[in-house]
C-alpha atoms as a PDB file:
ATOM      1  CA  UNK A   1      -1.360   4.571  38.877  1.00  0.00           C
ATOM      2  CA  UNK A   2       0.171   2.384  41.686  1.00  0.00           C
ATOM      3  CA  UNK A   3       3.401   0.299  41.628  1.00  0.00           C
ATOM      4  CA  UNK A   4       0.869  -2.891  41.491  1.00  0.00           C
ATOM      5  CA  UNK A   5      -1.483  -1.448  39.234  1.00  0.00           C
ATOM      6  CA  UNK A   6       0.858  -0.550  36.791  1.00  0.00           C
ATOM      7  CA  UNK A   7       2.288  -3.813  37.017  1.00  0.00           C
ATOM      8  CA  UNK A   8      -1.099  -5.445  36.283  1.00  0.00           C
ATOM      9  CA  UNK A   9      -1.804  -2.856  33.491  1.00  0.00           C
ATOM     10  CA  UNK A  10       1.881  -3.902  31.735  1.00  0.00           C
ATOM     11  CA  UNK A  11       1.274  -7.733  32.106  1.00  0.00           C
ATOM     12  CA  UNK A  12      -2.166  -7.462  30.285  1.00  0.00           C
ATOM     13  CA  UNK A  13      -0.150  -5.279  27.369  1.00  0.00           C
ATOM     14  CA  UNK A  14       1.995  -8.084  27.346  1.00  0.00           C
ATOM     15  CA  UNK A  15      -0.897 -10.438  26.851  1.00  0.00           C
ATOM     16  CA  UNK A  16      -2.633  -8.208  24.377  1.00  0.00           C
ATOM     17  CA  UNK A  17       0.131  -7.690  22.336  1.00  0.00           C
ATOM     18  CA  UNK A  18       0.973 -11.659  22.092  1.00  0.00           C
ATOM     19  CA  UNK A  19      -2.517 -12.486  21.336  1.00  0.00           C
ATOM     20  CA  UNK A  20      -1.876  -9.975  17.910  1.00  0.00           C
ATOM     21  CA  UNK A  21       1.248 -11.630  17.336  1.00  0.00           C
ATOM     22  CA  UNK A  22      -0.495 -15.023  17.127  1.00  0.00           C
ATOM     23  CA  UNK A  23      -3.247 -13.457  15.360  1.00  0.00           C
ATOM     24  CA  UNK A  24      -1.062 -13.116  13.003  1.00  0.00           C
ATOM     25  CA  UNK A  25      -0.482 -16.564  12.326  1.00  0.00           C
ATOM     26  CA  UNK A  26      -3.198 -18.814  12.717  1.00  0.00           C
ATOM     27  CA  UNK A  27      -7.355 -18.034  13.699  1.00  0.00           C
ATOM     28  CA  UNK A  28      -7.948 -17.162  17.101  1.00  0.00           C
ATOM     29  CA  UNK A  29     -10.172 -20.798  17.945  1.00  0.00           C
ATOM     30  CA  UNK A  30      -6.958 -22.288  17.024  1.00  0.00           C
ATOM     31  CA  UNK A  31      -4.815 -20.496  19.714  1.00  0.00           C
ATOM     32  CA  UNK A  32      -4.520 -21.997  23.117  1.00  0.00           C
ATOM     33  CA  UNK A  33      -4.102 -20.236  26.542  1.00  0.00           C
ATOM     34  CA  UNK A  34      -0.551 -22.453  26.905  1.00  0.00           C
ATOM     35  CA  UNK A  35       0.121 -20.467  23.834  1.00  0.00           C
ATOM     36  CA  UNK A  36      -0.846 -17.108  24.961  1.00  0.00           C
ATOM     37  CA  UNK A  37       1.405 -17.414  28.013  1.00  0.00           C
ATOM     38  CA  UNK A  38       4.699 -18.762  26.398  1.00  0.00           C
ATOM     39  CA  UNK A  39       4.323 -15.979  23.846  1.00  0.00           C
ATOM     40  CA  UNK A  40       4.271 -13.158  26.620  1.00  0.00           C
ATOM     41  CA  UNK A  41       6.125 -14.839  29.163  1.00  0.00           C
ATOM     42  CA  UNK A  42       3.824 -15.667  31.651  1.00  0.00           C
ATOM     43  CA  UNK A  43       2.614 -18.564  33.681  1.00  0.00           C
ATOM     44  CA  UNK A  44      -0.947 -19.648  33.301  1.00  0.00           C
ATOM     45  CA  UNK A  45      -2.166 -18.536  36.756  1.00  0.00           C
ATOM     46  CA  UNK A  46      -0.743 -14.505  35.765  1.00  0.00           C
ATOM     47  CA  UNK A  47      -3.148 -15.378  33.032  1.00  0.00           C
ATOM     48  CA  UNK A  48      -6.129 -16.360  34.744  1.00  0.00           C
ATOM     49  CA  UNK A  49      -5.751 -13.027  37.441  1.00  0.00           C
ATOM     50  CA  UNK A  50      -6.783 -11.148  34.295  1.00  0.00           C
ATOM     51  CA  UNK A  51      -9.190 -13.120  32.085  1.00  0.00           C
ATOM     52  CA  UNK A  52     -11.653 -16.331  32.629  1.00  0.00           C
ATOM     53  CA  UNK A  53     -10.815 -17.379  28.937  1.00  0.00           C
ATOM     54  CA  UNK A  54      -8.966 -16.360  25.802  1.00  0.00           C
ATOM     55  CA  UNK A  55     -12.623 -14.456  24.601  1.00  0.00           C
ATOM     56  CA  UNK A  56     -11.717 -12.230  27.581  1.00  0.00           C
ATOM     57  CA  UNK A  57      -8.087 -11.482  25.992  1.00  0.00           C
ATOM     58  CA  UNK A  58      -9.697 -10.910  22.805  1.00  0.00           C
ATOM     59  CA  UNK A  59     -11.967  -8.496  23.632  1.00  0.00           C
ATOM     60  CA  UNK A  60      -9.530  -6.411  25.545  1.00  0.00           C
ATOM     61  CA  UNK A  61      -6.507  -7.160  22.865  1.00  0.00           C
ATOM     62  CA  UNK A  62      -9.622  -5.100  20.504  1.00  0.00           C
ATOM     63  CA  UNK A  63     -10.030  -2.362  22.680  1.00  0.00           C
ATOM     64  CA  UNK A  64      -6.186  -1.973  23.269  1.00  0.00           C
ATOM     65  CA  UNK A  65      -5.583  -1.692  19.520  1.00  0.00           C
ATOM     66  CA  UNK A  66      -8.390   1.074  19.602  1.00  0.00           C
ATOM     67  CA  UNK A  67      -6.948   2.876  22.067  1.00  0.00           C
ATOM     68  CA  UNK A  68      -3.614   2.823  20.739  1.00  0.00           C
ATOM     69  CA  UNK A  69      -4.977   3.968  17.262  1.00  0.00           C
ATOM     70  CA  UNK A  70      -6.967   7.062  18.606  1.00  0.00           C
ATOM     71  CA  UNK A  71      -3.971   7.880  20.969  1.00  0.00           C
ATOM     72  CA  UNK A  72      -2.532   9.033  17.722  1.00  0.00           C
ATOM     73  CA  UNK A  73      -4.910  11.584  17.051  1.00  0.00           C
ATOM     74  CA  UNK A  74      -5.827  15.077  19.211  1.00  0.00           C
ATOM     75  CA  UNK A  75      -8.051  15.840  21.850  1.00  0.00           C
ATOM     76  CA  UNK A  76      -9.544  18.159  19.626  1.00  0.00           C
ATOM     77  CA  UNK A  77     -10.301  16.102  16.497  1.00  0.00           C
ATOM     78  CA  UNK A  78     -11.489  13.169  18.751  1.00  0.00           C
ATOM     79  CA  UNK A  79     -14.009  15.282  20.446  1.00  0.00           C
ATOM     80  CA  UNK A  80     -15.562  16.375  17.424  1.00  0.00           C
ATOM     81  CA  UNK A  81     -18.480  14.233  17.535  1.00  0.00           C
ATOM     82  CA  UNK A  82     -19.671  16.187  20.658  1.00  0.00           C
ATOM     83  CA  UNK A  83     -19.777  19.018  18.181  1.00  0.00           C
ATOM     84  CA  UNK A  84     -21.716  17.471  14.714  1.00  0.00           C
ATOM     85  CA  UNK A  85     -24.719  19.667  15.395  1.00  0.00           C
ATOM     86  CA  UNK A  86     -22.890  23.094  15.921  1.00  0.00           C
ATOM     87  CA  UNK A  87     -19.564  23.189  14.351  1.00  0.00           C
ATOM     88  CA  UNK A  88     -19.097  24.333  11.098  1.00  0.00           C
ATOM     89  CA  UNK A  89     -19.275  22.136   7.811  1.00  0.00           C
ATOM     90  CA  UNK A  90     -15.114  22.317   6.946  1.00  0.00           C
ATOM     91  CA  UNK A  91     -14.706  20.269  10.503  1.00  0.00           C
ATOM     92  CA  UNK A  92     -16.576  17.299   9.128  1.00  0.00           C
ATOM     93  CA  UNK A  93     -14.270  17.466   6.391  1.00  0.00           C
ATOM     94  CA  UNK A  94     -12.250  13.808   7.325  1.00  0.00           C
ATOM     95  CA  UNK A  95     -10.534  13.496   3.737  1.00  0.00           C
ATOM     96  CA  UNK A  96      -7.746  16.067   4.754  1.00  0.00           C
ATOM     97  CA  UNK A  97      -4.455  16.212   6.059  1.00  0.00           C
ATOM     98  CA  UNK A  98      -5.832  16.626   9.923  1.00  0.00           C
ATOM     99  CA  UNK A  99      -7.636  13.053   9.983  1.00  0.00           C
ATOM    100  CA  UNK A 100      -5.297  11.127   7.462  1.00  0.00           C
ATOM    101  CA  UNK A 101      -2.060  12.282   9.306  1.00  0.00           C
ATOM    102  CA  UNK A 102      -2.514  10.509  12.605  1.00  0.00           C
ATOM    103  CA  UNK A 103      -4.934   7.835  10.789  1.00  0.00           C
ATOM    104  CA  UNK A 104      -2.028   6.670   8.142  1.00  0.00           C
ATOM    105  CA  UNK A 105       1.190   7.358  11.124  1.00  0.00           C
ATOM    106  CA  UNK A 106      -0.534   4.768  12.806  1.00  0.00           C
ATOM    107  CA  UNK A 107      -0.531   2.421  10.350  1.00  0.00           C
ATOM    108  CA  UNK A 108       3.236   2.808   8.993  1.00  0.00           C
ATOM    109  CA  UNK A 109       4.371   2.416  13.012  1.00  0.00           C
ATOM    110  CA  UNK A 110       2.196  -0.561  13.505  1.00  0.00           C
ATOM    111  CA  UNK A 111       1.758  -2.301  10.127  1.00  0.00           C
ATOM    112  CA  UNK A 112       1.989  -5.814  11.411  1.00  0.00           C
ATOM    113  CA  UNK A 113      -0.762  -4.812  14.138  1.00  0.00           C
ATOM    114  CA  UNK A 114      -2.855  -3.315  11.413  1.00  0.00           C
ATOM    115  CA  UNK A 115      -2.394  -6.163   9.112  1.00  0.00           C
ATOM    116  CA  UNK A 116      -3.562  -8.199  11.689  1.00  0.00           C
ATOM    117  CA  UNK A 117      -6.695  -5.889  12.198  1.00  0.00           C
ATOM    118  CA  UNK A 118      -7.567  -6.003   8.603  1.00  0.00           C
ATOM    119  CA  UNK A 119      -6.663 -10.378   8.193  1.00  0.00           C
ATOM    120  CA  UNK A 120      -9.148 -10.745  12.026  1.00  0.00           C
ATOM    121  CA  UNK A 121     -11.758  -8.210  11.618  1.00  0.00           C
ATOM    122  CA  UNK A 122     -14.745 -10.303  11.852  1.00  0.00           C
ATOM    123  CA  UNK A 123     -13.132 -12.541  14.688  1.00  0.00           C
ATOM    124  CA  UNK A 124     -12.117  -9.306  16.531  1.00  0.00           C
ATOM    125  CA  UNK A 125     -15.891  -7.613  16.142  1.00  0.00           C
ATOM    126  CA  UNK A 126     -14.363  -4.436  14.160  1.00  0.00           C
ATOM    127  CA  UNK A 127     -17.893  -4.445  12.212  1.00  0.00           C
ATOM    128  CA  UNK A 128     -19.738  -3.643  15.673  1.00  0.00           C
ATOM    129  CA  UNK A 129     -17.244  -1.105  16.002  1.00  0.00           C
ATOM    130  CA  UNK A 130     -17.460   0.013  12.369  1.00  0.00           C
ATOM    131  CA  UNK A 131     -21.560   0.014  13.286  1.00  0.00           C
ATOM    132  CA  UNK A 132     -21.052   2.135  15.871  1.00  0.00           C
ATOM    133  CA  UNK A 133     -18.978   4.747  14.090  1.00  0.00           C
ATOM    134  CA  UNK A 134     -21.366   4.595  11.253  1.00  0.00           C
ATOM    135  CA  UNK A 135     -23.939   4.997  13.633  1.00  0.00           C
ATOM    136  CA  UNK A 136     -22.946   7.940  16.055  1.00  0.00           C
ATOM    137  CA  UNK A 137     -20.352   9.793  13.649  1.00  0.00           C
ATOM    138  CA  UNK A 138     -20.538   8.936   9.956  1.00  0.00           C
ATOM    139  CA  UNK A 139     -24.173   9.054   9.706  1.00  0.00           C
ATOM    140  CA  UNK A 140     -24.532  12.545  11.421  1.00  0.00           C
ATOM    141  CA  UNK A 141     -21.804  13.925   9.228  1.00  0.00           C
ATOM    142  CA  UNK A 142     -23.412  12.818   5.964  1.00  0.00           C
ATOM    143  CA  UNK A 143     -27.178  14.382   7.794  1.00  0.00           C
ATOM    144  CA  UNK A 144     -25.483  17.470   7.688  1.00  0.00           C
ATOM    145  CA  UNK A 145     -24.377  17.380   4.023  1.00  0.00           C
ATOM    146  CA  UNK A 146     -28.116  16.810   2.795  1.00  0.00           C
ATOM    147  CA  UNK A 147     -27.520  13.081   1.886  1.00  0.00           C
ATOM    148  CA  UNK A 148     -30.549  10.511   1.784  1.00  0.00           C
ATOM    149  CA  UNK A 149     -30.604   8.882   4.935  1.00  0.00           C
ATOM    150  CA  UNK A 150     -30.750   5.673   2.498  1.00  0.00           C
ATOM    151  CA  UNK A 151     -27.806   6.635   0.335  1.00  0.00           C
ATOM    152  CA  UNK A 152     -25.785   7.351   3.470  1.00  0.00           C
ATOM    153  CA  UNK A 153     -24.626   3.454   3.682  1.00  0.00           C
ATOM    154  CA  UNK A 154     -23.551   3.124  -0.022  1.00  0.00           C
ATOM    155  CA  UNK A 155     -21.871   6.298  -0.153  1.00  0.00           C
ATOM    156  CA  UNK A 156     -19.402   5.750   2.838  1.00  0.00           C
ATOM    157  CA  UNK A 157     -18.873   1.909   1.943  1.00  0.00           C
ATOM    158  CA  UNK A 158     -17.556   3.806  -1.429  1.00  0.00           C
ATOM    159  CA  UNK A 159     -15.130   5.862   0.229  1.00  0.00           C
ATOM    160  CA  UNK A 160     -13.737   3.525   2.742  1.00  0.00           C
ATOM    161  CA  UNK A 161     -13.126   0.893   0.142  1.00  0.00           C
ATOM    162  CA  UNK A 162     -11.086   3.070  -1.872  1.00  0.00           C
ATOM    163  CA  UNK A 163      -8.917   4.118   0.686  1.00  0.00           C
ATOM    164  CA  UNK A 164      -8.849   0.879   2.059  1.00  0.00           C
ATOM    165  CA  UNK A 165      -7.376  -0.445  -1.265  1.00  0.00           C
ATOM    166  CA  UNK A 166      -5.099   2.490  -1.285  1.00  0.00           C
ATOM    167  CA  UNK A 167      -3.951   2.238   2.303  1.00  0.00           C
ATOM    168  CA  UNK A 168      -3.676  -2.405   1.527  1.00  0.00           C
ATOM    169  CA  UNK A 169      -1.510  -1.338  -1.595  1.00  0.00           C
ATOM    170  CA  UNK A 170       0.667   0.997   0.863  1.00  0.00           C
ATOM    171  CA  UNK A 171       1.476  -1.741   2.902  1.00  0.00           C
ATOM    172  CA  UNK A 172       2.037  -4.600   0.024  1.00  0.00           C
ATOM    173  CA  UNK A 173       5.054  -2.008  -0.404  1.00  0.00           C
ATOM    174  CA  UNK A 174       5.750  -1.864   3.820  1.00  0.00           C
ATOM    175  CA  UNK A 175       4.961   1.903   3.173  1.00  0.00           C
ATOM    176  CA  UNK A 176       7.874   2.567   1.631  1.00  0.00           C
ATOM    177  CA  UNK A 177       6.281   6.055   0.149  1.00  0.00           C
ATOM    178  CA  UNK A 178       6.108   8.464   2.699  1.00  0.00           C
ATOM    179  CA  UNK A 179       2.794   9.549   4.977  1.00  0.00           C
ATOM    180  CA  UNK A 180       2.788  13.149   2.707  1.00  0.00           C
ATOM    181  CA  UNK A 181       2.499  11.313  -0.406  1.00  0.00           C
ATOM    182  CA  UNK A 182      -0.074   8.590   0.606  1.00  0.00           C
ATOM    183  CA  UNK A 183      -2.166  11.718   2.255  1.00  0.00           C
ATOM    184  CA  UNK A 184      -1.985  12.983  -1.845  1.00  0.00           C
ATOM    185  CA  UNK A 185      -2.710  10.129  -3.353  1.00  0.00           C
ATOM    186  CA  UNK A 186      -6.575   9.866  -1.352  1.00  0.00           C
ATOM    187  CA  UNK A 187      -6.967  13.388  -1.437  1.00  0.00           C
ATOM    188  CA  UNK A 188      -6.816  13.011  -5.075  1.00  0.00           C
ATOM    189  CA  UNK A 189      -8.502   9.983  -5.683  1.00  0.00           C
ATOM    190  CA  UNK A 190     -11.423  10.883  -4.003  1.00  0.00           C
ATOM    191  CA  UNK A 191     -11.825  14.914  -4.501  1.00  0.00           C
ATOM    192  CA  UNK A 192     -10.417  14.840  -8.136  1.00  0.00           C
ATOM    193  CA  UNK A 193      -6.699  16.033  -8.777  1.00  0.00           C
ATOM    194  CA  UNK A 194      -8.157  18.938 -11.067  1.00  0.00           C
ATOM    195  CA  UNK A 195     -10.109  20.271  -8.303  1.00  0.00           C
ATOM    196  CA  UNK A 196     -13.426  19.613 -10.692  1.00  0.00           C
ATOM    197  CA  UNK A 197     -15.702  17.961  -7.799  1.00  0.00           C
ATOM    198  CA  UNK A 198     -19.214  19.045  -5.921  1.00  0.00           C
ATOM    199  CA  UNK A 199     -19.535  21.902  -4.029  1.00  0.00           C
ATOM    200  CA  UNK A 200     -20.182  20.479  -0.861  1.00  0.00           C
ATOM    201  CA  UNK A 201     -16.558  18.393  -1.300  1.00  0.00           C
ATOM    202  CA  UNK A 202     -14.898  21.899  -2.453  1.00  0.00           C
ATOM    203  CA  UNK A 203     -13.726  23.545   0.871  1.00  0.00           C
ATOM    204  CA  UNK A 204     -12.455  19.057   1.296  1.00  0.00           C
ATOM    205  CA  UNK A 205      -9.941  19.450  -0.996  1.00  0.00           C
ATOM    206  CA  UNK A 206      -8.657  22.907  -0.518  1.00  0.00           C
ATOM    207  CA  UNK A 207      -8.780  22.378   2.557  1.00  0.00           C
ATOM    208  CA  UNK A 208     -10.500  25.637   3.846  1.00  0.00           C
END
């Protein structure tokens, strides 16, 4: 990257990251381009170089906080999709400490930008992004576990709700209880502390 490109690339950061700031406060029809610039300390022609309109900041402000959530996790447990069909069934294990370590770091380094996630995720399209997942990863994962294709939905709307409410609960308390603990607490609530859950979760929980 190029003394001018990496300028561009840290003014649009700039923008992203004050279009999640006033995300945080009020809905995004509400939020003006004058805004947008006084929050990240721009002038509105550094604005319009980058987008046509604030739907254009949106979309990319969605895509940055992607990025920086899967920056968080490896190369090798990112790729993993390429390998559904072949790899063996403990790698599609996601409720263990591998996927839940970078997944819940993120959130205790970035809880306002989460919260914000969570408070905008129909204005931000995180349910055609949730689609998509479901689609290309989630869907083949539960295919290779034998599950209905029309019990698929239902069972994964389950599991995400309940660590959803555990993850919301973590941050009513700003995370106060460390990742290790949090990592427990799911592991638990969904496998079953006693260890008394299907064989297909088994190798899950033991982590195998």
């Amino acid at each position: 990257m190029n003394k001018n490109e990496s300028k561009y690339f840290n003014t649009a950061v700039k923008m992203d990251k004050a279009l999640i700031e006033l995300l945080e406060k009020k809905d995004f029809e509400y939020i003006t381009v004058k805004e947008v610039c006084a929050s990240a300390g721009v002038n509105r022609s550094t604005f319009y170089l980058h987008y046509e309109n604030t739907y254009d900041l949106l979309e990319e402000a969605t895509r940055y906080i992607i990025d920086s959530f899967l920056a968080y996790f490896s190369v090798e447990t990112k790729s993993i999709a390429s390998r559904f069909e072949s790899c063996e069934l403990k790698e599609l294990m996601f409720i263990s400490p591998e996927y839940l370590l970078p997944y819940l770091t993120f959130i205790k380094e970035n809880q306002r930008v989460f919260r914000t996630s969570i408070k905008q995720f129909g204005t931000m399209d995180f349910n055609g992004v949730y689609n998509k997942m479901f689609k290309y990863i989630f869907n083949p994962i539960l295919e290779r576990f034998d599950f209905p294709a029309n019990d698929r939905v239902y069972i994964l709307k389950f599991y995400l709700t309940g660590i959803t409410a555990v993850v919301m609960e973590w941050l009513e308390n700003d995370c106060a209880e460390d990742v290790d603990s949090i990592i427990r607490i799911i592991i638990d609530c969904v496998l079953g502390k006693s260890g008394s859950c299907p064989d297909r979760y088994t190798d899950m929980r033991t982590n195998k």
